[in-house]
N, C-alpha and C. Protein backbone atom coordinates (compact mmCIF):
# COMPACT_ATOMS: atom_id res chain seq x y z
N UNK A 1 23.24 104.54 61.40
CA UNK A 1 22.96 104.81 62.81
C UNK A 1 24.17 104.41 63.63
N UNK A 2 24.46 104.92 64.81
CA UNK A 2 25.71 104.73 65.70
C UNK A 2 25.48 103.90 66.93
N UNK A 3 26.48 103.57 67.67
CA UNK A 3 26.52 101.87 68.22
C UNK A 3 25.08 102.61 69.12
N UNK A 4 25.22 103.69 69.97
CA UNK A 4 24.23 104.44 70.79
C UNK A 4 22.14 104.50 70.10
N UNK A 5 22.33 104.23 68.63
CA UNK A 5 20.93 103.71 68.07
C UNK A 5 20.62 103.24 68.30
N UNK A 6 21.54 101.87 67.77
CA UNK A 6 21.44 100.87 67.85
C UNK A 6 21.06 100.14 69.44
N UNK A 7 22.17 100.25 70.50
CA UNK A 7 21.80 100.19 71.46
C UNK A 7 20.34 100.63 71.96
N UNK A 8 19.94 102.01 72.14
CA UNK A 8 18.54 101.96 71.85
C UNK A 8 17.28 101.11 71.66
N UNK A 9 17.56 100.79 70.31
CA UNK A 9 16.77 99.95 69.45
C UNK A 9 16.79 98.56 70.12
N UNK A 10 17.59 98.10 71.08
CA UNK A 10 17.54 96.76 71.48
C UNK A 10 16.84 97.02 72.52
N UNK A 11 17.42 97.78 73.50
CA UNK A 11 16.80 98.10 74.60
C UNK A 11 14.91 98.29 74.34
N UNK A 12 14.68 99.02 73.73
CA UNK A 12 13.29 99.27 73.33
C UNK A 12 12.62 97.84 72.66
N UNK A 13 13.55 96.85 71.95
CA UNK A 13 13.12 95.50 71.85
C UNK A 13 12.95 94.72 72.71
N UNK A 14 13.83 94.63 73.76
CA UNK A 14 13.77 94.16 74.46
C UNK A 14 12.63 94.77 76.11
N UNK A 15 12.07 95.72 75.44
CA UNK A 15 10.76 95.85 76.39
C UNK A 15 9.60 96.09 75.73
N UNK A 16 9.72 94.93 74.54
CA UNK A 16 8.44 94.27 73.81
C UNK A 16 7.99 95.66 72.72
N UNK A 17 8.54 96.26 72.20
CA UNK A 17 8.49 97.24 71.27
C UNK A 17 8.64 96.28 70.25
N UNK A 18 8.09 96.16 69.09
CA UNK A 18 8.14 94.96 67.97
C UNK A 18 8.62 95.39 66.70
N UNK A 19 7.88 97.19 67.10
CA UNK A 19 8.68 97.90 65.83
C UNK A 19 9.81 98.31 65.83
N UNK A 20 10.48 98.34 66.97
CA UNK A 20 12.05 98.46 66.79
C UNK A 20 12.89 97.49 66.74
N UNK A 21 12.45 96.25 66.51
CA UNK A 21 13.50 95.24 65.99
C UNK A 21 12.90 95.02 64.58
N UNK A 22 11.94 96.02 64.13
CA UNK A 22 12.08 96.15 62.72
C UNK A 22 12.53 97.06 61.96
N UNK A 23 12.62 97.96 63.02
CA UNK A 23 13.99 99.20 62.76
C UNK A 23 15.38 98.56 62.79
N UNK A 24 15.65 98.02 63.75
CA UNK A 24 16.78 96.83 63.89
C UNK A 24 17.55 96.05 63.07
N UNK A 25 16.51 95.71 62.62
CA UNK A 25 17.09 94.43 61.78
C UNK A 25 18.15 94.94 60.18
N UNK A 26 17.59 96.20 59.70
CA UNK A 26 18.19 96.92 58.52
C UNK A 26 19.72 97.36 58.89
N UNK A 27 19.50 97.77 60.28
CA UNK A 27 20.98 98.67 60.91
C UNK A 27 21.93 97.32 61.08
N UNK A 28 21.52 96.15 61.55
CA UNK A 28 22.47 95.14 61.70
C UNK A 28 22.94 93.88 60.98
N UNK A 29 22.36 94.12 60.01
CA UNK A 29 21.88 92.57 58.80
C UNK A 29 23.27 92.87 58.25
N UNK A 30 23.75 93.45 57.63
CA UNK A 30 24.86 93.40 56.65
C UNK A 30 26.31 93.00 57.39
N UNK A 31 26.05 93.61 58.79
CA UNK A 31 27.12 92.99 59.63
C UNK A 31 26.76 91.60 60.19
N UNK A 32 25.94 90.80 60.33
CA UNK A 32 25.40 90.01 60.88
C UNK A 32 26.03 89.04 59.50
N UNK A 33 25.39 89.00 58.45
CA UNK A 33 25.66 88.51 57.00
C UNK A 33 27.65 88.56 57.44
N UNK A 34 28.07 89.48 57.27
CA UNK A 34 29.12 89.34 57.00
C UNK A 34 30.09 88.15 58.03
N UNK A 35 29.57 88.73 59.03
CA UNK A 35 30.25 87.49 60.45
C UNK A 35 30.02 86.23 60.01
N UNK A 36 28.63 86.00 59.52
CA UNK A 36 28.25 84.78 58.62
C UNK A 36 29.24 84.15 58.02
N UNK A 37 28.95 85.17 57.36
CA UNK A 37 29.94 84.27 55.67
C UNK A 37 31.57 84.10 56.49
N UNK A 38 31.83 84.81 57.36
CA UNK A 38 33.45 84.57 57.74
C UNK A 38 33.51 83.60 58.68
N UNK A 39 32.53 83.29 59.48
CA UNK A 39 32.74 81.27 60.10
C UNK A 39 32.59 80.59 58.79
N UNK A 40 31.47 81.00 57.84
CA UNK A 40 31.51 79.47 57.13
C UNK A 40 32.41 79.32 56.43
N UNK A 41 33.19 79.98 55.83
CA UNK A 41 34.46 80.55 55.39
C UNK A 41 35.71 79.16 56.14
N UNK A 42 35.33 78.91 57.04
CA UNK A 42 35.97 78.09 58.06
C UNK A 42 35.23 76.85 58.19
N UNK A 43 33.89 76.54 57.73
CA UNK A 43 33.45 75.18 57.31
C UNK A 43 34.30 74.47 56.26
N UNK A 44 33.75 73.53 56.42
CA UNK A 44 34.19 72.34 55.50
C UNK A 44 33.48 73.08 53.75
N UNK A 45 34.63 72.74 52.95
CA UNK A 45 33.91 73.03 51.52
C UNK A 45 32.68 72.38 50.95
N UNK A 46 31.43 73.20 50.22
CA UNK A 46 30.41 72.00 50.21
C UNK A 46 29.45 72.54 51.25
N UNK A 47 29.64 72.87 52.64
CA UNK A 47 28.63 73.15 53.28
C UNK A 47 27.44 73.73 52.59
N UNK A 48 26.40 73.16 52.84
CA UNK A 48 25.01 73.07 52.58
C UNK A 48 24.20 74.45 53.21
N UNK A 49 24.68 75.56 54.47
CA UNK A 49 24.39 76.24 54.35
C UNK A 49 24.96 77.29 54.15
N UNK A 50 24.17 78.87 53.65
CA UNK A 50 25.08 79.32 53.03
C UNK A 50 25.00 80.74 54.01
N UNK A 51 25.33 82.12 53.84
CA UNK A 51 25.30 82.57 55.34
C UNK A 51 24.02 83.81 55.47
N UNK A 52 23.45 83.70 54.16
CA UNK A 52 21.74 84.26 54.11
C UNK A 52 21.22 83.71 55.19
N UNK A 53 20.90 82.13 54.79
CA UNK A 53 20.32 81.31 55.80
C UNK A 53 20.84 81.34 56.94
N UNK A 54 22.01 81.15 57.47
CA UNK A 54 22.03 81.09 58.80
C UNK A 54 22.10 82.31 59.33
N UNK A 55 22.06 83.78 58.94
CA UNK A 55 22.14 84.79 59.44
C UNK A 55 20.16 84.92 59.53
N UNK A 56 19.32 84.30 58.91
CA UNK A 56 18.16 84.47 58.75
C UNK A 56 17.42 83.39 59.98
N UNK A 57 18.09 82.25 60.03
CA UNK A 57 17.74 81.61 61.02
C UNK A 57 17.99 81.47 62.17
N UNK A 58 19.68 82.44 62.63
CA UNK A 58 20.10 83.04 64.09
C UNK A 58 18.71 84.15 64.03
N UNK A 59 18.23 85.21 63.38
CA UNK A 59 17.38 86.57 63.94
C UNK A 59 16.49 85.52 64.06
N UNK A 60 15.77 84.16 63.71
CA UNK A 60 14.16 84.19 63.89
C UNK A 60 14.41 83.57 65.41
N UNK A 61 15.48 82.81 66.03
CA UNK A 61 15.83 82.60 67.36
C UNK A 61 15.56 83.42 68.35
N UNK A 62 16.65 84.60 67.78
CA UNK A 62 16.43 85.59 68.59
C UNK A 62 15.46 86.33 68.53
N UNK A 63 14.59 86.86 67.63
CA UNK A 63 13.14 87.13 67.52
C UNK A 63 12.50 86.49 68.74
N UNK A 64 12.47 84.76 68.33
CA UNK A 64 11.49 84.16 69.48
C UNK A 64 11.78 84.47 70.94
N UNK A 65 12.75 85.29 71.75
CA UNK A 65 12.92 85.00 72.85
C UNK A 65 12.39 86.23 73.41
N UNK A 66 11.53 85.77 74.17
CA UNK A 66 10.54 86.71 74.80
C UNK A 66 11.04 87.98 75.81
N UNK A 67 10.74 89.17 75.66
CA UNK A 67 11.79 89.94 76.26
C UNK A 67 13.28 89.87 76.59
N UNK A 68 14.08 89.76 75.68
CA UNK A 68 15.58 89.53 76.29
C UNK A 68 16.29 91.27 76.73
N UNK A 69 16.69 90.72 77.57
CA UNK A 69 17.47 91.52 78.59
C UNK A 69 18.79 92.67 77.60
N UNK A 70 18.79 92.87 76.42
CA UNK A 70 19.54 93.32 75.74
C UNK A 70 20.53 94.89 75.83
N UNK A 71 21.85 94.69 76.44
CA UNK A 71 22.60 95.40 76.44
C UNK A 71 22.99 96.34 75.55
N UNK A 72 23.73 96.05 74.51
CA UNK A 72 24.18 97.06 73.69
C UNK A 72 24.54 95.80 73.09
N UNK A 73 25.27 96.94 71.23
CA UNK A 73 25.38 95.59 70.61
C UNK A 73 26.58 95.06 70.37
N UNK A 74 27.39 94.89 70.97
CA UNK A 74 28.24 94.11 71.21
C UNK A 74 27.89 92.80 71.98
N UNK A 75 26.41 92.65 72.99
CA UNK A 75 26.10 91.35 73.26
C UNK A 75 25.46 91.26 72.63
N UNK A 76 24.57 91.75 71.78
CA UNK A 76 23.98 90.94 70.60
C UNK A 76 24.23 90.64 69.47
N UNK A 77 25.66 90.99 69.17
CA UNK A 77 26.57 89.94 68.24
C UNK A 77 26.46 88.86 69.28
N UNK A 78 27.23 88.75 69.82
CA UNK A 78 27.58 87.74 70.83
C UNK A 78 26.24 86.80 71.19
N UNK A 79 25.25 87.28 71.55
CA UNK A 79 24.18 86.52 71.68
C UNK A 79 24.09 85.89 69.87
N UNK A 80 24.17 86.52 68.87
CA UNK A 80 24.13 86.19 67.83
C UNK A 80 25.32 85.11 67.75
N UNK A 81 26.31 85.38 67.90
CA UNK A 81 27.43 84.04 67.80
C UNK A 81 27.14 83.03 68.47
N UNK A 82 26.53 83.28 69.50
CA UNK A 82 26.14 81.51 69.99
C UNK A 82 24.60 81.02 69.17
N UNK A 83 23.76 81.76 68.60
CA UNK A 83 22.69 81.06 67.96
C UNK A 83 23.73 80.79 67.38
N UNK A 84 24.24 81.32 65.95
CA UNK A 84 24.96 80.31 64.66
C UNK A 84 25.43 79.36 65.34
N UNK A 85 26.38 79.43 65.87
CA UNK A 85 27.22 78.11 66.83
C UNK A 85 26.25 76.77 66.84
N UNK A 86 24.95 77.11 67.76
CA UNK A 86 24.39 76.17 68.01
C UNK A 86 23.30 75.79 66.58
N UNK A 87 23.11 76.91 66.02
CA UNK A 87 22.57 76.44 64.36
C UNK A 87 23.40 75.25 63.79
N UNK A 88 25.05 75.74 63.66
CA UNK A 88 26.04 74.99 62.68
C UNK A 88 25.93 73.63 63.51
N UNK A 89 25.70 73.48 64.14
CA UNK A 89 25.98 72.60 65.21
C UNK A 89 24.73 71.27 65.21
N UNK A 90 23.58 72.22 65.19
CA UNK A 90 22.44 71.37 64.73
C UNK A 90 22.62 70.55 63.31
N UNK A 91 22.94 71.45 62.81
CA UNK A 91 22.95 71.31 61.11
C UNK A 91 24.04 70.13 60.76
N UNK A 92 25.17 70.14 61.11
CA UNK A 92 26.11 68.85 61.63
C UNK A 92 25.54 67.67 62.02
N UNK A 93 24.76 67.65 63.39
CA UNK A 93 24.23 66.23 64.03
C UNK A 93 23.30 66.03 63.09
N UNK A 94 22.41 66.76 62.38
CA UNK A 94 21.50 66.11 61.50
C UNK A 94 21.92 65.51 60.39
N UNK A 95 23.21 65.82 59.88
CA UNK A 95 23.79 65.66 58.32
C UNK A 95 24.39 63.75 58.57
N UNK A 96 24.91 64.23 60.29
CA UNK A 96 25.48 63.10 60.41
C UNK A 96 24.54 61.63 60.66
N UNK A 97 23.41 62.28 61.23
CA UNK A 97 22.64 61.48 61.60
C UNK A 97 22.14 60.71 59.96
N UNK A 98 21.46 61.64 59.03
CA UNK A 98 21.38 61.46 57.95
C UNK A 98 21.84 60.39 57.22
N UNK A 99 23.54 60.60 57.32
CA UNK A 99 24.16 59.79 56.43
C UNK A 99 24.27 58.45 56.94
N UNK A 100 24.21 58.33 58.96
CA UNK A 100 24.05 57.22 59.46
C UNK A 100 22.80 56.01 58.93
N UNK A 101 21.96 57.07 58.41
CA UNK A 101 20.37 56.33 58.65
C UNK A 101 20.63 55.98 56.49
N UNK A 102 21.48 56.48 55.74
CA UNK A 102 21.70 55.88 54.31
C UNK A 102 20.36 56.99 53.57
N UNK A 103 19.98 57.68 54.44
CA UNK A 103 19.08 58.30 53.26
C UNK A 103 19.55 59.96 52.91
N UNK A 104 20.84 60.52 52.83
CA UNK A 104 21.45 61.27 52.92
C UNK A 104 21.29 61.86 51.09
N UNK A 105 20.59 63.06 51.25
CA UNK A 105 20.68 63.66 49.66
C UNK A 105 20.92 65.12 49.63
N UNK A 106 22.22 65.13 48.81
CA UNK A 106 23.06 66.87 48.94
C UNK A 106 22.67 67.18 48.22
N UNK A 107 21.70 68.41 48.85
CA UNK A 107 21.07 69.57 48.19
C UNK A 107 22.17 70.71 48.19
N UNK A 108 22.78 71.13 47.04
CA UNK A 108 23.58 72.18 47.17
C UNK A 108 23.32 73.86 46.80
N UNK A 109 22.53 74.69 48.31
CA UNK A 109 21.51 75.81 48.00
C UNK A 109 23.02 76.87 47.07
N UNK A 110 22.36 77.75 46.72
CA UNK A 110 23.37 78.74 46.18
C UNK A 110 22.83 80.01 46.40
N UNK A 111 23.85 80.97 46.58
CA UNK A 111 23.90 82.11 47.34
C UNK A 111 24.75 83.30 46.42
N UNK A 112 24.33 84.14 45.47
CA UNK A 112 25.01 85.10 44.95
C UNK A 112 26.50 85.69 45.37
N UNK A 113 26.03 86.06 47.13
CA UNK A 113 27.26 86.77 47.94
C UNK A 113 27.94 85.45 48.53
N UNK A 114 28.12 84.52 48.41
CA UNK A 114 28.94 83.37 49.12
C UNK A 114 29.91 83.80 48.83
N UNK A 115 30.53 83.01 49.54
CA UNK A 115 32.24 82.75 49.87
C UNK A 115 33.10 81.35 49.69
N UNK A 116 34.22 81.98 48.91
CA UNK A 116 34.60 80.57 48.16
C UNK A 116 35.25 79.89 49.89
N UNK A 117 34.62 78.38 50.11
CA UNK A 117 34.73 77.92 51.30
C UNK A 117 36.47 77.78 51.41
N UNK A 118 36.92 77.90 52.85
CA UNK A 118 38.55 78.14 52.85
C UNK A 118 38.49 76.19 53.65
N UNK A 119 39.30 75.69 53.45
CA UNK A 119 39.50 74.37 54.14
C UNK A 119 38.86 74.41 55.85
N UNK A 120 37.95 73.32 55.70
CA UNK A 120 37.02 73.49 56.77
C UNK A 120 37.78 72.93 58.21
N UNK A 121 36.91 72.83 58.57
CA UNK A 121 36.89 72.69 60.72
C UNK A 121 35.73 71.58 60.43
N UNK A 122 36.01 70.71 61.84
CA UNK A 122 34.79 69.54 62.10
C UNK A 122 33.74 70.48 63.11
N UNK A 123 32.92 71.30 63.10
CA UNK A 123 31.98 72.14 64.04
C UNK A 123 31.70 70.91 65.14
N UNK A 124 31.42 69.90 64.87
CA UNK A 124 30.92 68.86 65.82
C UNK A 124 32.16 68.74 66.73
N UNK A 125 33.36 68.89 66.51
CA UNK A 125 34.61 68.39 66.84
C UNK A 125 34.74 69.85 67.98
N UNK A 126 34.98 70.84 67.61
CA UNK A 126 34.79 72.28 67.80
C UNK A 126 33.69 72.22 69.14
N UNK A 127 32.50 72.06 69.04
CA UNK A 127 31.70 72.23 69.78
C UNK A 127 31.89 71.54 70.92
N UNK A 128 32.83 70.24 70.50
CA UNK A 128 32.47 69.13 71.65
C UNK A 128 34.01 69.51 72.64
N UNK A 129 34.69 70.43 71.73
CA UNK A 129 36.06 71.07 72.42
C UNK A 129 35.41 72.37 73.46
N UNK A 130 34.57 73.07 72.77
CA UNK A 130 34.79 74.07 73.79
C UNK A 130 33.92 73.99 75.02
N UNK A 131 32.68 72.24 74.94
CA UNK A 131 31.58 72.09 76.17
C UNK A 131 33.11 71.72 76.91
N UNK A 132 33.83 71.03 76.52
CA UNK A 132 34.84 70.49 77.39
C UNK A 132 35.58 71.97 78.26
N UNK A 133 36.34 72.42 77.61
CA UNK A 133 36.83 73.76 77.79
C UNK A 133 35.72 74.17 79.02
N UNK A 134 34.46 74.34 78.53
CA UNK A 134 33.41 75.30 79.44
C UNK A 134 33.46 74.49 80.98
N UNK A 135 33.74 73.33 81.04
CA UNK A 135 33.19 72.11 81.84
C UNK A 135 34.37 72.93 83.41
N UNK A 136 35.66 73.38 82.63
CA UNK A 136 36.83 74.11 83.75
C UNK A 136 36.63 75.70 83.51
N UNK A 137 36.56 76.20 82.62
CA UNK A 137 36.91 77.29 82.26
C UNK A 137 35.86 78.14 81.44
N UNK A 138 35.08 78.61 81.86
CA UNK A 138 33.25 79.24 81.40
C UNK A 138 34.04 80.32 80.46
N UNK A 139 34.97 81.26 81.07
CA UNK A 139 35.43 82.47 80.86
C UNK A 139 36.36 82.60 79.04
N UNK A 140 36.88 81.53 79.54
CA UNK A 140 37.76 80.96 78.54
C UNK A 140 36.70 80.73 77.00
N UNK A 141 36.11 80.10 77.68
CA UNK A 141 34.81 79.39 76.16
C UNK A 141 34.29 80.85 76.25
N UNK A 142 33.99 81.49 76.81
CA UNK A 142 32.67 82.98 76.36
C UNK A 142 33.45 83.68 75.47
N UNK A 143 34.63 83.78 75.65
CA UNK A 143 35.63 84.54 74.93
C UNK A 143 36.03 83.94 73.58
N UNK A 144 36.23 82.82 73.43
CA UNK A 144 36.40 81.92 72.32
C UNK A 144 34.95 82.13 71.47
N UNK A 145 33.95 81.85 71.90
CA UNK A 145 32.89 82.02 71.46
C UNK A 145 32.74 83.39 70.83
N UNK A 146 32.85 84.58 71.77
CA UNK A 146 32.59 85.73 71.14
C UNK A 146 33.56 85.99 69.65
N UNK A 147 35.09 85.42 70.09
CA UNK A 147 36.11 86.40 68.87
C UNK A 147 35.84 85.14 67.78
N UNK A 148 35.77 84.01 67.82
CA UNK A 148 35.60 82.83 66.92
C UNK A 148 34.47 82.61 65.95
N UNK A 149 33.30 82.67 66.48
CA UNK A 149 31.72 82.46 66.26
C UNK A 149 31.22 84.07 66.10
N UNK A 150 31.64 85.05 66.53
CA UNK A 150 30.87 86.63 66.07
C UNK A 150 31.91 87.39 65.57
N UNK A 151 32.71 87.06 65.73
CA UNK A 151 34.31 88.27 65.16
C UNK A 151 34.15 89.82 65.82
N UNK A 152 33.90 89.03 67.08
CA UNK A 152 33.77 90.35 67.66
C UNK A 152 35.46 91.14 68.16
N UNK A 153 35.70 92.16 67.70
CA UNK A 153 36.71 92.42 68.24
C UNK A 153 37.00 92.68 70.11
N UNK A 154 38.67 92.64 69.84
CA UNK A 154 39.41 92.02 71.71
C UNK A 154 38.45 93.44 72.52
N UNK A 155 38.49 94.01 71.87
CA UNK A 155 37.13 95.38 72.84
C UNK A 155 36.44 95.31 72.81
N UNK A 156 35.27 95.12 72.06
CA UNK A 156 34.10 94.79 71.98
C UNK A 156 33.93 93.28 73.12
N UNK A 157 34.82 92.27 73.20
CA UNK A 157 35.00 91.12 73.83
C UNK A 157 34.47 91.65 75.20
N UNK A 158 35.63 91.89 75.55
CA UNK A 158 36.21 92.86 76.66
C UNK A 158 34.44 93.70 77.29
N UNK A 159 33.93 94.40 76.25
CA UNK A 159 33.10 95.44 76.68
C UNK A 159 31.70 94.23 77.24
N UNK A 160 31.57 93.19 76.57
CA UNK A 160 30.41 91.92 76.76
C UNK A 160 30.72 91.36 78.01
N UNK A 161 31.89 91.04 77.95
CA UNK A 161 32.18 89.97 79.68
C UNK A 161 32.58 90.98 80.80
N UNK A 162 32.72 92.48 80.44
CA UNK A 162 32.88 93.28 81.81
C UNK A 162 33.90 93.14 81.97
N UNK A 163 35.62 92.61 80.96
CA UNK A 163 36.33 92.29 81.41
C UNK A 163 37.81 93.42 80.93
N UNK A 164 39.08 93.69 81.43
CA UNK A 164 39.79 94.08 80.85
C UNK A 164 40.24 93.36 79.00
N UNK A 165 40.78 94.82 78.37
CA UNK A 165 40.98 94.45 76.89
C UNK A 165 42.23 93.49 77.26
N UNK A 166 43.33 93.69 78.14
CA UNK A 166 44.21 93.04 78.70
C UNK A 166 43.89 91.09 79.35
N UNK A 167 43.15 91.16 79.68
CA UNK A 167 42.48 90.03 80.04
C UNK A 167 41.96 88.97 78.82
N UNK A 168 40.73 89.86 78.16
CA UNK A 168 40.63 89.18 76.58
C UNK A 168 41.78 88.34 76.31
N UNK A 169 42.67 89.22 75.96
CA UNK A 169 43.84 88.78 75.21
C UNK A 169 44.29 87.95 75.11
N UNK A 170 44.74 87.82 76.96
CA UNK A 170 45.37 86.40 77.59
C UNK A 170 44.43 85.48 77.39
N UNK A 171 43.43 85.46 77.41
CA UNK A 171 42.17 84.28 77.98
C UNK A 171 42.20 83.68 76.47
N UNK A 172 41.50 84.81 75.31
CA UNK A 172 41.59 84.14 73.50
C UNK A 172 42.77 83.55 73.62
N UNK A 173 43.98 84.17 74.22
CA UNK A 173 46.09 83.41 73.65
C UNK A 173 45.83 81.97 74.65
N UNK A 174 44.96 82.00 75.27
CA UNK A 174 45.35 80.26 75.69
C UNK A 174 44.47 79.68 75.53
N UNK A 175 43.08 80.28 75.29
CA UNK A 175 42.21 79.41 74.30
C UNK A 175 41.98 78.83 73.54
N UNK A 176 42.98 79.60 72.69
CA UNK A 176 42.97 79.31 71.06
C UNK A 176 43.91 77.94 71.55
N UNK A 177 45.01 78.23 72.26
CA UNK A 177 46.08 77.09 72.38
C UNK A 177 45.91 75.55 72.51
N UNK A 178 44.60 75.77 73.85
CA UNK A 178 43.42 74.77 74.29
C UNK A 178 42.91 74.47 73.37
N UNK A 179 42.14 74.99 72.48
CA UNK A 179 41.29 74.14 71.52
C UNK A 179 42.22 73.90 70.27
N UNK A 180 42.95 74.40 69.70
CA UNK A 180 44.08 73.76 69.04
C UNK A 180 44.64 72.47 69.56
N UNK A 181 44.95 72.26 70.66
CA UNK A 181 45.25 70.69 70.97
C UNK A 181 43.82 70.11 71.06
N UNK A 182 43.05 70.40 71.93
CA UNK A 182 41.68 69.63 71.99
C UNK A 182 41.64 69.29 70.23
N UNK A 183 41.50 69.59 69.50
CA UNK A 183 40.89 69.15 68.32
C UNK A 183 42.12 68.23 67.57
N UNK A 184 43.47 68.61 67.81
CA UNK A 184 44.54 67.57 67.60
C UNK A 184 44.69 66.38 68.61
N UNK A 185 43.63 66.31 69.48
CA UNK A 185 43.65 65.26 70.70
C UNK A 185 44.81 65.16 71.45
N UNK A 186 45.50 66.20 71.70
CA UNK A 186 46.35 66.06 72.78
C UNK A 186 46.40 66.89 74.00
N UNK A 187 45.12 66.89 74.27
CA UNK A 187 44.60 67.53 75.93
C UNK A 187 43.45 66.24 76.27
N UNK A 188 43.39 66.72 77.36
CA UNK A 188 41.93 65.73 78.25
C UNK A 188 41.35 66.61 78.84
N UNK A 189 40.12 66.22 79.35
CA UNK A 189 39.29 67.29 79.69
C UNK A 189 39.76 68.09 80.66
N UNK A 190 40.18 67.36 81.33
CA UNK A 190 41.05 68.23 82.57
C UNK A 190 41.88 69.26 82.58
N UNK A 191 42.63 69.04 81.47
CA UNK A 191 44.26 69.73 81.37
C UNK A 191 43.32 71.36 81.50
């Protein structure tokens, strides 16, 4: 089906049609899966989830949200990149919490289509860079969020925030720059 189905199909979900986000879900799963596996790809090796699960536990999110306002799908990657975000994110404070409290036991699930993990990122570290980032610069983090967390391409970006492909560009080229020091600790919240 073409982005114009698809689009469709949200729209009609999003005005409580139930069977078309079960039409839905077939047209977008394999891309959804794939964005998956290419953040965790960017976890730490070892991560505990694998990107079945978190591509299964971003749709039941978005499932739960009662009529959403759904554009086309380029924001619902994007709406999809911030569930994982805030999934990986959960999944972090609990691990950490875990190991704080000494009762910490690695269950290691396995996944046929995984991905051999590439040297990870601290997500907790990450997350706590781009609330900072968001705290000056909303525009800056939506954009980071979209190309980082959904792999959405600089057009597709562009087509979600209403913004020039020209604009993207600049905003990801000093984003990336920003959270590259934020996570080497040599910015403050301010800068």
């Amino acid at each position: 089906m073409d982005q114009a189905g698809v689009t469709r199909l949200l729209r009609a979900w999003g005005e409580g049609d139930a069977k078309a986000a079960d039409r839905l879900m077939p047209l977008v799963y394999a891309e959804l899966r794939k964005r998956a596996a290419a953040y965790l790809r960017r976890e730490r090796p070892g991560h505990t989830l694998q990107p079945t699960a978190l591509v299964h536990e971003a749709y039941l999110r978005m499932a739960g949200q009662d009529r959403a306002a759904w554009k086309n799908r380029a924001q619902f990657f994007g709406v999809a990149a911030c569930m994982m975000r805030r999934i990986l994110v959960d999944h972090a404070r609990a691990l950490n919490m875990a190991k704080r409290a000494g009762r910490l036991i690695n269950v290691e699930l396995q996944d046929d289509h995984a991905v051999v993990a590439a040297p990870g990122i601290d997500v907790l570290a990450l997350d706590e860079a781009l609330t900072r980032l968001a705290a000056f610069d909303a525009r800056k983090t939506a954009v980071a969020e979209l190309r980082f967390f959904s792999g959405l391409s600089v057009e597709e970006t562009a087509q979600v925030l209403g913004v020039s492909v020209a604009t993207v560009e600049r905003e990801w080229q000093v984003a990336r720059a920003w959270l590259y020091s934020a996570l080497k600790g040599t910015v403050t919240a301010s800068t």
